[in-house]
N, C-alpha and C. Protein backbone atom coordinates (compact mmCIF):
# COMPACT_ATOMS: atom_id res chain seq x y z
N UNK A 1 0.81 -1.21 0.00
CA UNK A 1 0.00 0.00 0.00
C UNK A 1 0.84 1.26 0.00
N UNK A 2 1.65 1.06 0.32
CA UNK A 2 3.13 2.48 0.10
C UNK A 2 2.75 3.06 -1.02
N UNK A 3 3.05 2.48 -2.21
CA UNK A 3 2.72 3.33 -3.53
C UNK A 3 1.38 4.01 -3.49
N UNK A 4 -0.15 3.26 -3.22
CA UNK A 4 -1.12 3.88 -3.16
C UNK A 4 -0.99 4.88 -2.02
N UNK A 5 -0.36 4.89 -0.91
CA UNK A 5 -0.16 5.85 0.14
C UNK A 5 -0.09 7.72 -0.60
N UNK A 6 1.31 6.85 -1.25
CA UNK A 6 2.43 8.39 -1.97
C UNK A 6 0.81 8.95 -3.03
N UNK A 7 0.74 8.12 -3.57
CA UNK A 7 -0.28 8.52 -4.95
C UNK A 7 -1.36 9.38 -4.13
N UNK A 8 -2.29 9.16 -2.99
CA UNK A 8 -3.04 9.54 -1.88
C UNK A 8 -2.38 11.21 -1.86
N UNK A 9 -1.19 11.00 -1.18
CA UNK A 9 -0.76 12.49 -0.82
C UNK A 9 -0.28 13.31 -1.56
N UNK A 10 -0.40 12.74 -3.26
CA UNK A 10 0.09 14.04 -4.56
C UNK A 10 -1.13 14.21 -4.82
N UNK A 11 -2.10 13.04 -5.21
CA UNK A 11 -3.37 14.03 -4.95
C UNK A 11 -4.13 14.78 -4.30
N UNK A 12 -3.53 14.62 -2.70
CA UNK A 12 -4.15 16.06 -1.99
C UNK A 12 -3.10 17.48 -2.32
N UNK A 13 -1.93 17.10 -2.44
CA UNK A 13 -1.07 18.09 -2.38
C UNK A 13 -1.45 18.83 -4.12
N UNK A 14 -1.61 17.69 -4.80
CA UNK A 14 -2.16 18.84 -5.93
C UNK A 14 -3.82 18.74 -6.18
N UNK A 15 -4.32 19.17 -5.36
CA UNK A 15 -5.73 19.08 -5.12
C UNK A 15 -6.58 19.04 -6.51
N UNK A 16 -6.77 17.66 -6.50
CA UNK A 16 -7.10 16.67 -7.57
C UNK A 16 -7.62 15.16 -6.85
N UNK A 17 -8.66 14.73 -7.72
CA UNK A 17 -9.54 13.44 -7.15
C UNK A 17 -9.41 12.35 -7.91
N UNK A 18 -9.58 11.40 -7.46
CA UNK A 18 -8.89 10.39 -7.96
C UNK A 18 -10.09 9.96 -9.20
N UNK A 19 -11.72 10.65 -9.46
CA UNK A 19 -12.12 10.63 -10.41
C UNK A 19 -11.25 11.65 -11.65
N UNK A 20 -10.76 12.93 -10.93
CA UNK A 20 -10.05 13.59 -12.34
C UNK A 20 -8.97 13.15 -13.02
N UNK A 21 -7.76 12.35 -11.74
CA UNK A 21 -6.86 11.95 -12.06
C UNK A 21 -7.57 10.64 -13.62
N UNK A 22 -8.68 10.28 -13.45
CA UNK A 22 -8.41 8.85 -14.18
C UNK A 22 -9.38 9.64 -15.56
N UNK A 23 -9.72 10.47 -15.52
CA UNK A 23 -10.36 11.28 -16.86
C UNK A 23 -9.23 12.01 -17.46
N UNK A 24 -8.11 12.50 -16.34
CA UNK A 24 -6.93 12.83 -17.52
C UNK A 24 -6.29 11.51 -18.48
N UNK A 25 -6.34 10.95 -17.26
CA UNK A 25 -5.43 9.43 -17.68
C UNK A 25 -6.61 9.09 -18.95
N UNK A 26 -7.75 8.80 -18.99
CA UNK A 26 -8.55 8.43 -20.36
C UNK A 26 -8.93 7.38 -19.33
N UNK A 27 -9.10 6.62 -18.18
CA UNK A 27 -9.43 5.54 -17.74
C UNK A 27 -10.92 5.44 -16.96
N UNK A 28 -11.13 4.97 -16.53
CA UNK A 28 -12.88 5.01 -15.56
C UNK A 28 -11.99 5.44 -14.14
N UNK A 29 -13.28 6.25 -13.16
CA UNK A 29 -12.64 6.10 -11.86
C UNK A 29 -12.69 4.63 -11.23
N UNK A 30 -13.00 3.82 -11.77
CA UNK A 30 -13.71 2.40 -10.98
C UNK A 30 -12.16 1.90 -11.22
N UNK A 31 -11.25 2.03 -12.44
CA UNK A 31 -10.24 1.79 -12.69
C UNK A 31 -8.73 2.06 -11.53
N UNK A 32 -8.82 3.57 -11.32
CA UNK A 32 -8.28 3.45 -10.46
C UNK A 32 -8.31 3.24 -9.34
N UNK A 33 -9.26 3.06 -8.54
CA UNK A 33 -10.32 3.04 -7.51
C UNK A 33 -9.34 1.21 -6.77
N UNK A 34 -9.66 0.56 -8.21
CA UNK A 34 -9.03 -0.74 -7.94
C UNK A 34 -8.11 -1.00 -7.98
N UNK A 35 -7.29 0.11 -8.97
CA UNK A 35 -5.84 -0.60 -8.43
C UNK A 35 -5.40 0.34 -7.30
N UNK A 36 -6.22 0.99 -7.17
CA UNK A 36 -5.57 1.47 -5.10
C UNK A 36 -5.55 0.60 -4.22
N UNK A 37 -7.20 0.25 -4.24
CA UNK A 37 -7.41 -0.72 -3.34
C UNK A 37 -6.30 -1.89 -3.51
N UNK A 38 -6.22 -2.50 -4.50
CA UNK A 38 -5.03 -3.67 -4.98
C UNK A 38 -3.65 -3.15 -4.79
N UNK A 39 -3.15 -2.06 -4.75
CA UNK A 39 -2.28 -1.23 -4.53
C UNK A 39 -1.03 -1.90 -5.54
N UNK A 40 -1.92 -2.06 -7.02
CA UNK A 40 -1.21 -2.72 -8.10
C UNK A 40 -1.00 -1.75 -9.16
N UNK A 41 0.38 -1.23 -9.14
CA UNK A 41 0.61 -0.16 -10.18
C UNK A 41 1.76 -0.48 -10.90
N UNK A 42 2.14 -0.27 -12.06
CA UNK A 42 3.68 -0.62 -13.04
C UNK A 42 4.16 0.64 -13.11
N UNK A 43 5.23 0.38 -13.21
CA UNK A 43 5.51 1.90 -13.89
C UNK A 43 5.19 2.82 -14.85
N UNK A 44 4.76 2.00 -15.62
CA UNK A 44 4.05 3.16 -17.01
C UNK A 44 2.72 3.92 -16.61
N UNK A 45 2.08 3.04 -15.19
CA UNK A 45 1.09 3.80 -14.76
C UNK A 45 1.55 5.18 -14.49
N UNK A 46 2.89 4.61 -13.02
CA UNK A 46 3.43 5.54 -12.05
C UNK A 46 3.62 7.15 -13.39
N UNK A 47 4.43 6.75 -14.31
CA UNK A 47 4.82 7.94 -15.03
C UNK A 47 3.59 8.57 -15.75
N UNK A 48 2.73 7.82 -15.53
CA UNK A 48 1.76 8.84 -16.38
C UNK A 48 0.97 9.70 -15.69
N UNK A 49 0.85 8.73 -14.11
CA UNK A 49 0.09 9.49 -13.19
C UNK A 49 0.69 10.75 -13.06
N UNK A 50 2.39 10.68 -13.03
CA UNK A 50 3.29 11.84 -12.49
C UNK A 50 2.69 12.87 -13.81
N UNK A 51 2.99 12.80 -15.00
CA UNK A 51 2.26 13.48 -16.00
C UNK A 51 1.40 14.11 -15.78
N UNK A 52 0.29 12.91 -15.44
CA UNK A 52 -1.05 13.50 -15.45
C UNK A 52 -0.84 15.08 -14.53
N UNK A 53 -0.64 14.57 -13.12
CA UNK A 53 -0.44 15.70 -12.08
C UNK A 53 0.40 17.00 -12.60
N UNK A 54 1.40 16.70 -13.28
CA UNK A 54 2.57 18.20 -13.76
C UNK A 54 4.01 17.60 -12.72
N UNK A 55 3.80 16.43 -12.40
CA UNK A 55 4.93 15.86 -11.31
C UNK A 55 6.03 15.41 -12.20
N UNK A 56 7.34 15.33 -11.65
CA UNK A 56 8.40 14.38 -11.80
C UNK A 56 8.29 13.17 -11.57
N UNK A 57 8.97 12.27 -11.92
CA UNK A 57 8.75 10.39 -11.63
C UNK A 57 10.21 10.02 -11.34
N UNK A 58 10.52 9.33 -11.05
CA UNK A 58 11.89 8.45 -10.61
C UNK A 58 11.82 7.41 -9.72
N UNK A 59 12.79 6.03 -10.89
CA UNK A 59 12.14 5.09 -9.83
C UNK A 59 14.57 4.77 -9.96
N UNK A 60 14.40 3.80 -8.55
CA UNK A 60 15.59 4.19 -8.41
C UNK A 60 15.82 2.62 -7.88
N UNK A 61 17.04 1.56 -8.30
CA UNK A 61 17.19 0.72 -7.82
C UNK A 61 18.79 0.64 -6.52
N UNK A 62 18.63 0.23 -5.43
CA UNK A 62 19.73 0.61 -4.50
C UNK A 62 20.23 -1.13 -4.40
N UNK A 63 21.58 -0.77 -5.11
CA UNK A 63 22.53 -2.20 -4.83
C UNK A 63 23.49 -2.30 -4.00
N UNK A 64 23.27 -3.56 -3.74
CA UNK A 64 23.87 -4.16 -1.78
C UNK A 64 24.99 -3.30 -1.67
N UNK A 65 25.72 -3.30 -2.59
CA UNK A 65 27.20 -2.22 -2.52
C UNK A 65 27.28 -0.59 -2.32
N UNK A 66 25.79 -0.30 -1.72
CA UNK A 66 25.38 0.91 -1.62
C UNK A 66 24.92 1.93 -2.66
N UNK A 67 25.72 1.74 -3.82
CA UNK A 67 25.32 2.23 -5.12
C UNK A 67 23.86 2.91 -5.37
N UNK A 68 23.20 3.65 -5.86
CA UNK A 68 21.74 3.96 -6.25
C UNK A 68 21.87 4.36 -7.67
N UNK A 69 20.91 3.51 -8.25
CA UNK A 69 20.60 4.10 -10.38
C UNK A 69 19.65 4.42 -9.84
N UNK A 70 19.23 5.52 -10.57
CA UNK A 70 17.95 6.03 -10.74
C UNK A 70 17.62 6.86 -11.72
N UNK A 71 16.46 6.55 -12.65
CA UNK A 71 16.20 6.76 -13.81
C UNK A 71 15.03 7.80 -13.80
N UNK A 72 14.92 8.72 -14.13
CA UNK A 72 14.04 10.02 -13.85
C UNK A 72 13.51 10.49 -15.22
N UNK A 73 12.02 10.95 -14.86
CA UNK A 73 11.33 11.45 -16.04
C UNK A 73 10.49 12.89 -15.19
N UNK A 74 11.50 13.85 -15.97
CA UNK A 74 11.12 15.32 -15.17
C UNK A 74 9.78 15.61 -15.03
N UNK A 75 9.74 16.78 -14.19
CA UNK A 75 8.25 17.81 -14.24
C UNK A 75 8.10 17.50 -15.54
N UNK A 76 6.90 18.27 -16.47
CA UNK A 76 6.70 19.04 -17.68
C UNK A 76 6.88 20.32 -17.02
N UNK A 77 7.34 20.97 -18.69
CA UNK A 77 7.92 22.30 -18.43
C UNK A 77 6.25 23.28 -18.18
N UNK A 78 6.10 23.65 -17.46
CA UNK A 78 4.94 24.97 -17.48
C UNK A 78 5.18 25.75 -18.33
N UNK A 79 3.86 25.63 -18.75
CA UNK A 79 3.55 26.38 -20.00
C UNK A 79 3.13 27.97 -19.71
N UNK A 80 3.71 28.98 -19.93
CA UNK A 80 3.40 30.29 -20.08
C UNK A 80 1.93 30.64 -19.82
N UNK A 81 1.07 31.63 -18.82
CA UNK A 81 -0.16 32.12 -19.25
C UNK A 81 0.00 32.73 -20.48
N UNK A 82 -0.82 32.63 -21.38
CA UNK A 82 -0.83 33.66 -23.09
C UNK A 82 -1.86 34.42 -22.50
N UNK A 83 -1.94 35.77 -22.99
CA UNK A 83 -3.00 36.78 -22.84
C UNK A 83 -3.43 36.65 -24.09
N UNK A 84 -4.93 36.47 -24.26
CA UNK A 84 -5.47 35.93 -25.33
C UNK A 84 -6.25 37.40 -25.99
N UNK A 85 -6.06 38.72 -25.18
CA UNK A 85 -6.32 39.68 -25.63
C UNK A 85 -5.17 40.68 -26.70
N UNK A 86 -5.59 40.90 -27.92
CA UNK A 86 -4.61 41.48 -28.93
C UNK A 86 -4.22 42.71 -28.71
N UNK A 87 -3.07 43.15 -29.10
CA UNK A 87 -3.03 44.83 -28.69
C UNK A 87 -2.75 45.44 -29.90
């Protein structure tokens, strides 16, 4: 449940519901609903969810020799307000 935990507290922190999160994603809320409860996610979810939100993703493997890889897929860049009024 860790992963569904973290996922829990980016959607309060970016105050968003786990029905909007799954209408960005293109999915049903019943969809994600279950894999919370199942607390069954892959990574291609994890990065899209991060997407979805405007988040960074990184998943990071730590070997016995102390070492850490970790493979990262940034924010998206924010996009500019445009003033849609002409001058």
């Amino acid at each position: 449940m860790q992963i569904t935990k973290t996922i829990r507290r980016v959607l309060l922190e970016r105050e968003t519901t786990g029905a909007q999160l799954a209408a960005r994603l293109g999915v049903t809320p019943s969809n994600i609903s279950q894999k919370m409860v199942r607390d069954s996610w892959n990574v291609s979810d994890l990065a899209a969810i991060a997407a979805a939100l405007g988040c960074g993703f990184s998943v990071s493997f730590h070997l016995p020799d102390g070492q850490t890889m970790t493979a990262e897929q940034p924010a998206p860049a924010e996009q500019p307000e445009q003033n849609s009024a002409k001058t």
